[in-house]
C-alpha atoms as a PDB file:
ATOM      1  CA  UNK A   1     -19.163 -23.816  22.447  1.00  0.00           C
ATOM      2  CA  UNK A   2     -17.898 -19.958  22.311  1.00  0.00           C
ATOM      3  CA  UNK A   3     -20.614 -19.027  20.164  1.00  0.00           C
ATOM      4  CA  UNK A   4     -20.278 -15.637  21.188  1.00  0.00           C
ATOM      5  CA  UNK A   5     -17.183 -15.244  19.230  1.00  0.00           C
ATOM      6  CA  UNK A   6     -16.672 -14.539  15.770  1.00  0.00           C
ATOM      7  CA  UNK A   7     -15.157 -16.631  13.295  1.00  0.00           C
ATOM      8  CA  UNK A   8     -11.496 -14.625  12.147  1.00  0.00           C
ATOM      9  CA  UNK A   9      -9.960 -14.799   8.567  1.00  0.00           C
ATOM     10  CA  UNK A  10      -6.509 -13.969   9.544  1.00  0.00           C
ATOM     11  CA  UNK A  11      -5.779 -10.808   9.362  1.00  0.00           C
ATOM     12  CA  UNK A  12      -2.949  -9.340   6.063  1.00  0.00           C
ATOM     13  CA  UNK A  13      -1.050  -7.410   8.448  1.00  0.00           C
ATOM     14  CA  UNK A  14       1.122  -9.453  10.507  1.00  0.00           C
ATOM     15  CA  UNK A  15      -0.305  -9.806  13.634  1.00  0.00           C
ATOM     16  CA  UNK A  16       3.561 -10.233  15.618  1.00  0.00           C
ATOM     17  CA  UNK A  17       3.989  -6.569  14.891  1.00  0.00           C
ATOM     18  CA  UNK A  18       1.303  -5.491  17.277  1.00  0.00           C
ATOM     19  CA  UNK A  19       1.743  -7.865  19.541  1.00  0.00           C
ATOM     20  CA  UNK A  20       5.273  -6.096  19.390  1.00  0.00           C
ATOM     21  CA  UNK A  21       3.859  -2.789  19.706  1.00  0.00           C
ATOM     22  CA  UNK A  22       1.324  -3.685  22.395  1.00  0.00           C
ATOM     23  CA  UNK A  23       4.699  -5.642  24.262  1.00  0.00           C
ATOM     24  CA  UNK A  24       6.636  -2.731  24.031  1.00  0.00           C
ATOM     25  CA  UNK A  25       3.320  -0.376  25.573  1.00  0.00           C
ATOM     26  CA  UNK A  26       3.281  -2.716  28.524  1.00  0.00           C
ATOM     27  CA  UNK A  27       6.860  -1.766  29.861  1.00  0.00           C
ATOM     28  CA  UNK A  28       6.754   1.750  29.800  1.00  0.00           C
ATOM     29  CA  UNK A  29       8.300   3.730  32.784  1.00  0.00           C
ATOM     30  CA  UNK A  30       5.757   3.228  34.918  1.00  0.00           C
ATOM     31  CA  UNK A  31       6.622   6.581  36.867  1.00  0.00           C
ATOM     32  CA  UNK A  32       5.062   8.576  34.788  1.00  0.00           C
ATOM     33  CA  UNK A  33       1.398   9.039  34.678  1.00  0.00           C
ATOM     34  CA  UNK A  34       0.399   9.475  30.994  1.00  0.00           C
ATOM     35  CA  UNK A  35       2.996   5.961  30.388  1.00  0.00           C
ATOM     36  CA  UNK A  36       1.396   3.975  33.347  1.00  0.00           C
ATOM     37  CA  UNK A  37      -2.252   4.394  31.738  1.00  0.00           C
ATOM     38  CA  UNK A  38      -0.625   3.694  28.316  1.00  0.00           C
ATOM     39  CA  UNK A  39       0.819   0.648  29.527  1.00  0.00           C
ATOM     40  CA  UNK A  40      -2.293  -0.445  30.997  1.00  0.00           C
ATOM     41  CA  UNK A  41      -3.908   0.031  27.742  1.00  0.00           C
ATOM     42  CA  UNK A  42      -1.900  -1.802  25.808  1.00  0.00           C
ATOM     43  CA  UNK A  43      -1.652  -4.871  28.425  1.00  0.00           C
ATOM     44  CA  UNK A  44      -5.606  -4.872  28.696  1.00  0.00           C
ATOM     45  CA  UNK A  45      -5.772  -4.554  24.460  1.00  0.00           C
ATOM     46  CA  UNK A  46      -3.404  -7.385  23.827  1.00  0.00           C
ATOM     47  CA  UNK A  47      -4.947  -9.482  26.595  1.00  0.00           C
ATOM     48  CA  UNK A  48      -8.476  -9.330  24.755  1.00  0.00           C
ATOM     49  CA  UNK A  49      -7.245  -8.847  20.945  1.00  0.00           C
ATOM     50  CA  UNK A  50      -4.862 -11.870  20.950  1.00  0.00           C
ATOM     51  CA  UNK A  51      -7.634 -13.925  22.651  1.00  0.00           C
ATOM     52  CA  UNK A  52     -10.321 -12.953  19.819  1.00  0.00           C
ATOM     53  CA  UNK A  53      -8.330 -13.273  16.532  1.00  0.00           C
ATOM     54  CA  UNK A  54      -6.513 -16.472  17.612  1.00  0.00           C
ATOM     55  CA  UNK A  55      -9.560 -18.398  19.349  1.00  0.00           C
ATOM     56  CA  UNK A  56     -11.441 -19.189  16.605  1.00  0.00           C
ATOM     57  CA  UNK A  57      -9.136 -18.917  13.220  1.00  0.00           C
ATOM     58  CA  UNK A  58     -10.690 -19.461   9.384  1.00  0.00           C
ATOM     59  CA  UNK A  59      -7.885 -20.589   7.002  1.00  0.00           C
ATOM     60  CA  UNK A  60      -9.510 -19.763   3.648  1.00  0.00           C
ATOM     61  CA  UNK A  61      -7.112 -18.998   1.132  1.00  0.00           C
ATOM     62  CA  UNK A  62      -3.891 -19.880   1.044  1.00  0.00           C
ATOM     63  CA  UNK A  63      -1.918 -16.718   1.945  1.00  0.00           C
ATOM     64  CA  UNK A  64      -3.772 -16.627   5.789  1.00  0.00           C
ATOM     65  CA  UNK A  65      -2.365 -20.365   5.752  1.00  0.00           C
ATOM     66  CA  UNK A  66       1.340 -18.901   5.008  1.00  0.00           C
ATOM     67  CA  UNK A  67       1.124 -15.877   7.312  1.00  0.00           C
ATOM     68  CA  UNK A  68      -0.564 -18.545  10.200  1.00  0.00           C
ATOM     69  CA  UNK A  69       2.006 -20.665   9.666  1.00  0.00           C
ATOM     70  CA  UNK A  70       4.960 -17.713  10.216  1.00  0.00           C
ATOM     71  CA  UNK A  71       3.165 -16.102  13.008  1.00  0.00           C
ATOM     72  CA  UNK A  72       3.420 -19.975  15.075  1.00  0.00           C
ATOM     73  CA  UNK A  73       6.804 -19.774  14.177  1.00  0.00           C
ATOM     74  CA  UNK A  74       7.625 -16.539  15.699  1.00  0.00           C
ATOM     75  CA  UNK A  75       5.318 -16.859  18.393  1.00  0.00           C
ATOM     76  CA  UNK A  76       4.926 -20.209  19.558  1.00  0.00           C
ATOM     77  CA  UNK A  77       2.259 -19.339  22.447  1.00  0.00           C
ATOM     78  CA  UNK A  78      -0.155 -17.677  19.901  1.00  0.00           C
ATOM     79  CA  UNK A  79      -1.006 -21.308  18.753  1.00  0.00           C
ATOM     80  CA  UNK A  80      -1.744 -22.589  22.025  1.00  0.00           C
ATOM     81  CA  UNK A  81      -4.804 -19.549  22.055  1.00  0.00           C
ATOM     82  CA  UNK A  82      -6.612 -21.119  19.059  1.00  0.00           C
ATOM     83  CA  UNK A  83     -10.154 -23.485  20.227  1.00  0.00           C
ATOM     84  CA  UNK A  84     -10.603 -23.391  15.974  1.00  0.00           C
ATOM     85  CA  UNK A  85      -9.637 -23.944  13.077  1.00  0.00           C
ATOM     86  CA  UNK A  86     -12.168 -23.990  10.153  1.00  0.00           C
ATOM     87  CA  UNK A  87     -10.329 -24.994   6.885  1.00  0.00           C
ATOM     88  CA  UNK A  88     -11.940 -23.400   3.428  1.00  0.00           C
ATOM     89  CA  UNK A  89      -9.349 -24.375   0.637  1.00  0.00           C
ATOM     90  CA  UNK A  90     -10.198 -24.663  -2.476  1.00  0.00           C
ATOM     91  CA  UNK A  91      -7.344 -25.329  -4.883  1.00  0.00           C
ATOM     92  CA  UNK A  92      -6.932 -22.559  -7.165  1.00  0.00           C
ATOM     93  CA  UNK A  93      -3.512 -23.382  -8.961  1.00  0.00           C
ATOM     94  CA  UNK A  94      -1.499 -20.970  -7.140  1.00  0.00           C
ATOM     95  CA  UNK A  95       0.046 -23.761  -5.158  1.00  0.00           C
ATOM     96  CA  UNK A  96       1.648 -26.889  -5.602  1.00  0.00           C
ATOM     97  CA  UNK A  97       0.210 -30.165  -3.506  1.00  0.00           C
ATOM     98  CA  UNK A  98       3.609 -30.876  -1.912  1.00  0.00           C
ATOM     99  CA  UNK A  99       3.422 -27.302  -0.270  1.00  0.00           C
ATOM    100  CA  UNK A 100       0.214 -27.277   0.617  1.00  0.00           C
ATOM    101  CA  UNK A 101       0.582 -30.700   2.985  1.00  0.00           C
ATOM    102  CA  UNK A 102       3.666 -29.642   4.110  1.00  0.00           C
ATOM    103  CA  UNK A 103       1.905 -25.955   5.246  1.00  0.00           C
ATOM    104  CA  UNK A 104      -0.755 -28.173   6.498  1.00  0.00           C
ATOM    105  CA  UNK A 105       1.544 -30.466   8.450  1.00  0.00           C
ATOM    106  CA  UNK A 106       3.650 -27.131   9.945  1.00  0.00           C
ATOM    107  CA  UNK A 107      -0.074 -25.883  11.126  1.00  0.00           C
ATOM    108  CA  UNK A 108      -0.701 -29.049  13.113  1.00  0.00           C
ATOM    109  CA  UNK A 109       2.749 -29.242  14.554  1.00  0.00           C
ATOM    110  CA  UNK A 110       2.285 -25.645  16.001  1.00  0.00           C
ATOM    111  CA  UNK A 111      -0.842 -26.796  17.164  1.00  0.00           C
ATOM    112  CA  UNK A 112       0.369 -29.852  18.506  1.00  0.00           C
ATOM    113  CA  UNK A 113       3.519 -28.956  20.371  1.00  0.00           C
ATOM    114  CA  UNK A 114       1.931 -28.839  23.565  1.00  0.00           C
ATOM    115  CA  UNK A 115      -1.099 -30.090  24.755  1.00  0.00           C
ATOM    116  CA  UNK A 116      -3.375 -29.339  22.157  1.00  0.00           C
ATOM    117  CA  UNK A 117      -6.039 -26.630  23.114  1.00  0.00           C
ATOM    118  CA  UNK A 118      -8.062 -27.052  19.841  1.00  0.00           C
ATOM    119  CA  UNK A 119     -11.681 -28.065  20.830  1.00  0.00           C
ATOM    120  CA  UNK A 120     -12.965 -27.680  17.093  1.00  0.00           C
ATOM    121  CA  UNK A 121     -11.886 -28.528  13.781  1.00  0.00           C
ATOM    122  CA  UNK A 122     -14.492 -27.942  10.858  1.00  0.00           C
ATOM    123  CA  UNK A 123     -12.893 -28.927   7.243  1.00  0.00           C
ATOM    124  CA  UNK A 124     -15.325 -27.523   5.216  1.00  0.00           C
ATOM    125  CA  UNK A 125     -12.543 -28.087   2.293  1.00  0.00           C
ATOM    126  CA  UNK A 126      -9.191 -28.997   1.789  1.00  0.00           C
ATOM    127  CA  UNK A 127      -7.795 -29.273  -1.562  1.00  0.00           C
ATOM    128  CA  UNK A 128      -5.189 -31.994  -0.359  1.00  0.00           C
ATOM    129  CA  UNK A 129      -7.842 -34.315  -0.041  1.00  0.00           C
ATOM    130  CA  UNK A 130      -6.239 -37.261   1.509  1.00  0.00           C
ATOM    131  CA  UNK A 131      -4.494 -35.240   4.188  1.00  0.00           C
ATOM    132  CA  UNK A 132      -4.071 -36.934   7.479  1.00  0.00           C
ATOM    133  CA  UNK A 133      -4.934 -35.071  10.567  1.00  0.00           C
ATOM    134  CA  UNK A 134      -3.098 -35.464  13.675  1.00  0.00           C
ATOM    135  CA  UNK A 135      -6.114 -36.708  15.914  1.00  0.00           C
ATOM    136  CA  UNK A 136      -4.302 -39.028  17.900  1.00  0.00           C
ATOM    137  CA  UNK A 137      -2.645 -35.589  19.263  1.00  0.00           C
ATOM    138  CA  UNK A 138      -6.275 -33.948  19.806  1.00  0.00           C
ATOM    139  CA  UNK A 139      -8.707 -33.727  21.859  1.00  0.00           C
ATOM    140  CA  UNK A 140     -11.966 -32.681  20.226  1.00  0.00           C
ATOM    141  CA  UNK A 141     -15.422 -31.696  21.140  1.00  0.00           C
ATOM    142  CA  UNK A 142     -16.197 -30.616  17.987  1.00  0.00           C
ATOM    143  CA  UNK A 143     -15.610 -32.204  14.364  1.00  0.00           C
ATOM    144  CA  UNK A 144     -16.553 -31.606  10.640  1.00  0.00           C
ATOM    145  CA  UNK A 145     -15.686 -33.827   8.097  1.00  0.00           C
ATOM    146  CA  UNK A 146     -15.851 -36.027   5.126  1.00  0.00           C
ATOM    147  CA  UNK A 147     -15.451 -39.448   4.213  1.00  0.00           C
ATOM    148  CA  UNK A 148     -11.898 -39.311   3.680  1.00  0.00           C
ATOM    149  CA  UNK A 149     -10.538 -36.668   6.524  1.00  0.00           C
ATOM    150  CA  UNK A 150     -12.452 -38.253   9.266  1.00  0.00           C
ATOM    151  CA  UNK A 151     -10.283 -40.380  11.901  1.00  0.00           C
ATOM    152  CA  UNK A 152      -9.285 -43.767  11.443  1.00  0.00           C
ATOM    153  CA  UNK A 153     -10.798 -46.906  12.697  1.00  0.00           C
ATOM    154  CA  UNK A 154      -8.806 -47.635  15.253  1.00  0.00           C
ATOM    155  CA  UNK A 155      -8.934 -43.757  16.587  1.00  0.00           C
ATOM    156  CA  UNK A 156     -11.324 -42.545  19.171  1.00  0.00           C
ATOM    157  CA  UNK A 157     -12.163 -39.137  20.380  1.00  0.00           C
ATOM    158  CA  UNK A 158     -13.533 -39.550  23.871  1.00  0.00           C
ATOM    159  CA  UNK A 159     -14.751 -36.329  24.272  1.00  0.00           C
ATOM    160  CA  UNK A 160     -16.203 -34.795  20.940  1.00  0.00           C
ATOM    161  CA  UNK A 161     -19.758 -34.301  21.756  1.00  0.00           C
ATOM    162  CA  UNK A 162     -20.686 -32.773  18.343  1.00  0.00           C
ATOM    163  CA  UNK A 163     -20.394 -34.379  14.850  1.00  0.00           C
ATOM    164  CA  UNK A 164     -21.412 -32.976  11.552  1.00  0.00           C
ATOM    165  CA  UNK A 165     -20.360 -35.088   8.298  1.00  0.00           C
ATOM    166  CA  UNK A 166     -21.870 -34.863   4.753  1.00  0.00           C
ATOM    167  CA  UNK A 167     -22.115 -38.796   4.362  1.00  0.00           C
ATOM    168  CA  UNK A 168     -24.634 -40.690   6.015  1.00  0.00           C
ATOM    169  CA  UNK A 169     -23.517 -43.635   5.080  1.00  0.00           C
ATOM    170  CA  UNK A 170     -19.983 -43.426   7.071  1.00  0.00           C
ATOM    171  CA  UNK A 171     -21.679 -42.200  10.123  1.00  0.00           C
ATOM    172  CA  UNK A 172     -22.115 -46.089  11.378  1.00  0.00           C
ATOM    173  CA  UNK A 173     -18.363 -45.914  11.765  1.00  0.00           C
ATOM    174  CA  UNK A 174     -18.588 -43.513  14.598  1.00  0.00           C
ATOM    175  CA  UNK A 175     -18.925 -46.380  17.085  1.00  0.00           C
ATOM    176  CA  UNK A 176     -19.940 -45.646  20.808  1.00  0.00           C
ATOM    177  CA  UNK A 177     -16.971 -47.219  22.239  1.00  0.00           C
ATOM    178  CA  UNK A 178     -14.268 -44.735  20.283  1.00  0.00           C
ATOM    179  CA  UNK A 179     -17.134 -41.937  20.940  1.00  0.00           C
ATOM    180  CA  UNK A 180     -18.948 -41.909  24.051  1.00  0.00           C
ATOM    181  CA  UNK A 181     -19.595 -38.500  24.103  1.00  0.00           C
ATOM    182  CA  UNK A 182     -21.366 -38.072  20.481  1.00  0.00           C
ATOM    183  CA  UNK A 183     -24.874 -36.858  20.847  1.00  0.00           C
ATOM    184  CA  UNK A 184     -25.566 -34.479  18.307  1.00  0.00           C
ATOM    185  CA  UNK A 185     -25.114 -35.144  14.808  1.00  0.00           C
ATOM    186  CA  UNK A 186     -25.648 -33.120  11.687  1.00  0.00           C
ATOM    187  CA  UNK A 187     -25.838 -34.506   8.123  1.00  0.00           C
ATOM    188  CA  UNK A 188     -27.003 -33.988   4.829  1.00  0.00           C
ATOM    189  CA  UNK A 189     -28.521 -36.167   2.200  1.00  0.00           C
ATOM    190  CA  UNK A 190     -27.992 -33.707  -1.254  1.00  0.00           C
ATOM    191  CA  UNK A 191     -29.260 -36.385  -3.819  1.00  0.00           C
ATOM    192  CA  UNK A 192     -32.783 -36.219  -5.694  1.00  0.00           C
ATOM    193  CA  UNK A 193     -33.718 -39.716  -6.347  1.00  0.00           C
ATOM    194  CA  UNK A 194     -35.994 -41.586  -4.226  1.00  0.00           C
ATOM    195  CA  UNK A 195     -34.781 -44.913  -5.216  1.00  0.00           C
ATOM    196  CA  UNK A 196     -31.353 -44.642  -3.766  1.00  0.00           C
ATOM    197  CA  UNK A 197     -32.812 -42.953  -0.538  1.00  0.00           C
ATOM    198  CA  UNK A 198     -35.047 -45.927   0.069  1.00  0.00           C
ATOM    199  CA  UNK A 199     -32.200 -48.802  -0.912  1.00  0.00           C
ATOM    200  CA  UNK A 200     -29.299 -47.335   0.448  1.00  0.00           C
ATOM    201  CA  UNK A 201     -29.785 -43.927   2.514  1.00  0.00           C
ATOM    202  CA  UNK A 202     -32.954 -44.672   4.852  1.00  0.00           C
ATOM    203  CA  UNK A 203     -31.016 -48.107   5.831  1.00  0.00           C
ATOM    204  CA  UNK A 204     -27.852 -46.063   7.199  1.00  0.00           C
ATOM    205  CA  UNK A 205     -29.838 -44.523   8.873  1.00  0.00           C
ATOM    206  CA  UNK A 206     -31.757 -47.473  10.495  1.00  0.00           C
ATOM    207  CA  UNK A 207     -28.474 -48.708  11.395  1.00  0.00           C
ATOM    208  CA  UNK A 208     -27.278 -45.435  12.879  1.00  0.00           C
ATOM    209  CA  UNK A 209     -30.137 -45.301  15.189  1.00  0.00           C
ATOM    210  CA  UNK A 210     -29.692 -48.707  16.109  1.00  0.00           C
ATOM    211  CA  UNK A 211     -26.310 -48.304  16.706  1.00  0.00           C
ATOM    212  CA  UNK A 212     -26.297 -44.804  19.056  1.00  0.00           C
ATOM    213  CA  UNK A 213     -29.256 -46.362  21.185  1.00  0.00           C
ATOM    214  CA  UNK A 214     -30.125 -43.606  23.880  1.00  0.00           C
ATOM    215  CA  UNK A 215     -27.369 -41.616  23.946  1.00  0.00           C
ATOM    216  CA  UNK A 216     -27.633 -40.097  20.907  1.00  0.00           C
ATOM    217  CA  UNK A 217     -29.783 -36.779  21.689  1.00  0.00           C
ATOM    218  CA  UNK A 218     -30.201 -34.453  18.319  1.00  0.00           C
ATOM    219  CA  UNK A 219     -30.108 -35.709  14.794  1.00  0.00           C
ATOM    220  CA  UNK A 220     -30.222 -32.889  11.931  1.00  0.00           C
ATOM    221  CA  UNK A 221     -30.601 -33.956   8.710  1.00  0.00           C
ATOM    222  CA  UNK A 222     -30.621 -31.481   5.775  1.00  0.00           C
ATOM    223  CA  UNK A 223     -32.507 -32.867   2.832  1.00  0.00           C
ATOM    224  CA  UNK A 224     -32.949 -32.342  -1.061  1.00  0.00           C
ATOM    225  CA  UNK A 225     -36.283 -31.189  -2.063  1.00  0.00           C
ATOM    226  CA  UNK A 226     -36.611 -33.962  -4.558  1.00  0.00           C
ATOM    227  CA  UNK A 227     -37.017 -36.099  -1.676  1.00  0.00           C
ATOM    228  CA  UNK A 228     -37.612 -34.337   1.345  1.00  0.00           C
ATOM    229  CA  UNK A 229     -41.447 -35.605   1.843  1.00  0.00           C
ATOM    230  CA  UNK A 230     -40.151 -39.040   1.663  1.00  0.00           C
ATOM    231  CA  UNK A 231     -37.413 -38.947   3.591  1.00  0.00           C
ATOM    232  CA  UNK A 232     -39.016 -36.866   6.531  1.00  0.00           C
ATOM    233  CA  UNK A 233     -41.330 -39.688   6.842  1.00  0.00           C
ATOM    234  CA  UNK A 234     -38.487 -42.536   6.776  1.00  0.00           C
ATOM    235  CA  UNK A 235     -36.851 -40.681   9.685  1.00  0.00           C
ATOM    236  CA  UNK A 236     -39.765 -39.939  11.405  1.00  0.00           C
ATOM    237  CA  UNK A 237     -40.564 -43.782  11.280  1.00  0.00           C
ATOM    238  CA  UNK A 238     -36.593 -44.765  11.990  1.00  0.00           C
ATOM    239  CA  UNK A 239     -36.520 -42.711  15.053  1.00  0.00           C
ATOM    240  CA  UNK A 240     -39.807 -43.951  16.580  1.00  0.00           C
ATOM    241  CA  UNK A 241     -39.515 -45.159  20.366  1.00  0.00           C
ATOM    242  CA  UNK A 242     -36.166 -43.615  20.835  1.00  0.00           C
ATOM    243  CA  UNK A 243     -35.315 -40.419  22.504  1.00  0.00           C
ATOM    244  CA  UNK A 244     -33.746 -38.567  19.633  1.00  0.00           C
ATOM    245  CA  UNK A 245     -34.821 -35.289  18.742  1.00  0.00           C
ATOM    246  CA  UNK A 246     -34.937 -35.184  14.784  1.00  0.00           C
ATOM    247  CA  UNK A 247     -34.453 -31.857  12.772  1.00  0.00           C
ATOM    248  CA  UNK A 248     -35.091 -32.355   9.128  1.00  0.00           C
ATOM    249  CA  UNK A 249     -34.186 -28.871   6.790  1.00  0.00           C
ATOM    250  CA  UNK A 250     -34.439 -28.970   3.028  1.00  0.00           C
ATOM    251  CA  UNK A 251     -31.676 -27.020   0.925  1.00  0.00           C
ATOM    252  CA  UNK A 252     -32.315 -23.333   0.244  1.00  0.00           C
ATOM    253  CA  UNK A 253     -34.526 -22.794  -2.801  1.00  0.00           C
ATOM    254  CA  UNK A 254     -31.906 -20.148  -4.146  1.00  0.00           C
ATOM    255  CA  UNK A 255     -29.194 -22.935  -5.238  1.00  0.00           C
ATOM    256  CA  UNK A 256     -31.917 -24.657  -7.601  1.00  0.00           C
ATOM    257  CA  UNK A 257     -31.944 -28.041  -8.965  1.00  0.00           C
ATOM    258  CA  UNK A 258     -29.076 -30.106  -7.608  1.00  0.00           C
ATOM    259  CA  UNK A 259     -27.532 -30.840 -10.666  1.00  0.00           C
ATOM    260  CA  UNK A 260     -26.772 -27.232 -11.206  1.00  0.00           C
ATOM    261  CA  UNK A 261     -24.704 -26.956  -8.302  1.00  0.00           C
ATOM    262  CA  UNK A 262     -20.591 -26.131  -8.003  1.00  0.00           C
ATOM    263  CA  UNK A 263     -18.871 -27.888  -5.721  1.00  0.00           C
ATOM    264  CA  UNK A 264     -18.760 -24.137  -3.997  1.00  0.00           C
ATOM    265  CA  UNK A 265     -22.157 -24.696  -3.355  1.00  0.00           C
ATOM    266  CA  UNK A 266     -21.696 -27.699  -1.227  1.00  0.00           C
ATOM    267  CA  UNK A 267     -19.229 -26.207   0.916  1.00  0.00           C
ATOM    268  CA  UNK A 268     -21.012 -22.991   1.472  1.00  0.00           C
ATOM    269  CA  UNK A 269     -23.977 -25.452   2.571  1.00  0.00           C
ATOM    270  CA  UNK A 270     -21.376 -26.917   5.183  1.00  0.00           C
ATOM    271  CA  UNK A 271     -19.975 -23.474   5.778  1.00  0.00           C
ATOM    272  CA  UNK A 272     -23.436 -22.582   7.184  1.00  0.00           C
ATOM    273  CA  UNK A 273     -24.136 -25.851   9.080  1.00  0.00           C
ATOM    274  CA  UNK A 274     -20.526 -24.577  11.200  1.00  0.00           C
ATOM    275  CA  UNK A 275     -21.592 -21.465  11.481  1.00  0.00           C
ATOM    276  CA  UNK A 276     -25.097 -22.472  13.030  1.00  0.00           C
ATOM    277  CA  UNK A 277     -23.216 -25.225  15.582  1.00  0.00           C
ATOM    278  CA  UNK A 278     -21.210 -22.260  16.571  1.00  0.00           C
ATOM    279  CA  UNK A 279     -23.900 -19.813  17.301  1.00  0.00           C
ATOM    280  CA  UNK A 280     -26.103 -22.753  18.732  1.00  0.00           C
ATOM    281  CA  UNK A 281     -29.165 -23.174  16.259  1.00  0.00           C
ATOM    282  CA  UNK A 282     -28.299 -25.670  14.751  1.00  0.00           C
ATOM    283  CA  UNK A 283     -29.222 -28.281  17.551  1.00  0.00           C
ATOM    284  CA  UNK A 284     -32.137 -25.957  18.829  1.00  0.00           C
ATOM    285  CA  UNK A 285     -35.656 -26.908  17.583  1.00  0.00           C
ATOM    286  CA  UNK A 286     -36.694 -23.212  17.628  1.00  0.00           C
ATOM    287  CA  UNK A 287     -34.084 -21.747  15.593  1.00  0.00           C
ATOM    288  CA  UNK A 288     -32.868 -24.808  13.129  1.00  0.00           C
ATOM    289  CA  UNK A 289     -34.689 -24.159  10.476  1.00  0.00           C
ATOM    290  CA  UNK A 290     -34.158 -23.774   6.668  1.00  0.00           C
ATOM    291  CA  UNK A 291     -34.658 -20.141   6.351  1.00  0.00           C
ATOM    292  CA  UNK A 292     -32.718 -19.195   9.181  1.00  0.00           C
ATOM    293  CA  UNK A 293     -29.756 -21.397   9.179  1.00  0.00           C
ATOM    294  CA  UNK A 294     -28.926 -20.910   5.406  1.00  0.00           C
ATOM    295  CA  UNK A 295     -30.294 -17.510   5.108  1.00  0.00           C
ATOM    296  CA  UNK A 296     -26.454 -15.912   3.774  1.00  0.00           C
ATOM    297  CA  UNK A 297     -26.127 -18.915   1.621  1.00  0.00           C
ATOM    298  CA  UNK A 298     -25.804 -17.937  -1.951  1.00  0.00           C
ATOM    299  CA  UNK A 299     -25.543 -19.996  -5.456  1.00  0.00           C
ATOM    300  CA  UNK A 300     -22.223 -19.915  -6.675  1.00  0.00           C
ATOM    301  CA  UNK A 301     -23.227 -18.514 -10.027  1.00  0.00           C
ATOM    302  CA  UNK A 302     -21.029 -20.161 -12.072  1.00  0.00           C
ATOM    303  CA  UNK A 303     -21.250 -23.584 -14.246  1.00  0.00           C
ATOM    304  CA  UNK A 304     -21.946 -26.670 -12.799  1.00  0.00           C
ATOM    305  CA  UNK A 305     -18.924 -28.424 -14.399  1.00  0.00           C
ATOM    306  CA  UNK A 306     -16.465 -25.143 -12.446  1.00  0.00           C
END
């Protein structure tokens, strides 16, 4: 993981004019003195700038997804830089659904040309919901999903080590033969009654662990607080006799009852869950913990029905 590196909104000013610039600083006559160090500025700048704003890309509004989209176009290369893509969109009627999947499909087919580089994609949202990622074309160590953007049965990604999906009940589907890599994986359970836990949720479960055997190393589960006590135990039970370390969290105690939640608030819950496999505490016992993994998550503010 390059958790040393931050997470980029792309930037408003077109990035192919200083890579322009910094092109154009790089040939100057090297004869003279004050243009030779100049030139070596600008070829050491461009080297480490167009490394850290392409590596690891956040595509949150639909401008950056525009201006991304142009910048592969002029400059095919840049998209063969970017390790990840984290996708934040939330529709906000600026943009019509044909344009949006056909932005979407452009971004892939940059992506794609060549051997795909990207190591990580996190959807934390997309407001073309039924979007179908290219994952025959990648090679991933890294996934987050839902139900419906996660691959297709007859998929596999042989190297994708780390998992994190907001359903446990889909994560059965995950099967060791299309993923033999999968050790890690990061869910959450955001309902408050008990009843459904214990008929439908603490099974899945079950027949995860059943299903992953040994391989499967870390298992994070973030829980409601309606049901935390209860479910802690289930999984404690569930996981008995197997190697798997278990990480149970409980949802911050600023976003309230459940019920009261946006739909923002879910995704800022996921948005923090990427940002903590990124920086690495999120599958280490010592740091994953409630108050430190969502500790810039915020409630939305607004009704629950926005």
């Amino acid at each position: 993981m390059d958790a040393l590196m931050a997470t980029h909104a792309f930037p408003e000013v077109p990035l192919e004019l200083v890579d322009d610039f910094l092109q154009w600083g790089m040939t100057l006559d090297a004869s003279n003195g004050t243009a030779m160090s100049l030139a070596m500025v600008c070829k050491y700048t461009h080297s480490q700038a167009i490394k850290h704003l392409y590596g690891r890309i956040l595509i949150n509004n639909f401008d950056t997804l525009r201006l991304l989209n142009a910048t592969f176009k002029a400059k095919p290369s840049l998209a063969n830089l970017t390790k990840t893509l984290i996708i934040d969109l939330i529709d906000d009627g600026s943009y019509h659904g044909p344009w949006v999947r056909q932005q979407l499909v452009d971004l892939f087919k940059h992506v794609t040309a060549t051997p795909s580089t990207l190591e990580n994609l996190h959807v934390l949202c997309n407001s073309d919901r039924f979007f179908e990622y290219p994952y025959s074309r990648l090679d991933l160590k890294s996934l987050l999903c839902r139900n419906h953007s996660m691959p297709h049965g007859a998929l596999s990604q042989p190297h994708l080590t780390h998992l994190i999906h907001d359903d446990p009940d889909y994560l059965v589907r995950f099967e060791p033969a299309r993923y033999p890599d999968l050790e890690h994986i990061a869910t959450a359970v955001i309902l408050p009654w008990a009843d459904v836990w214990t008929a439908y949720t603490a099974p899945a479960f079950a027949d995860l662990v059943e299903q992953q055997g040994a391989r499967l190393k870390c298992l994070v589960v973030v829980l409601a607080r309606e049901i935390a006590a209860l479910a802690d135990g289930d999984l404690r039970t569930i996981i008995r006799g197997t190697p798997i370390r278990l990480i149970t969290l409980t949802v911050p105690n600023c976003l309230g009852p459940i019920k009261k939640w946006t739909a923002r608030d879910f995704f800022n819950l996921k948005a923090a869950m990427s940002q903590a496999h990124f920086d690495g505490s999120l599958w280490d016992p010592e740091q994953c913990n409630s108050d430190w993994i969502f500790r810039n998550v915020l409630p939305d503010g607004r009704p629950a029905h926005v």
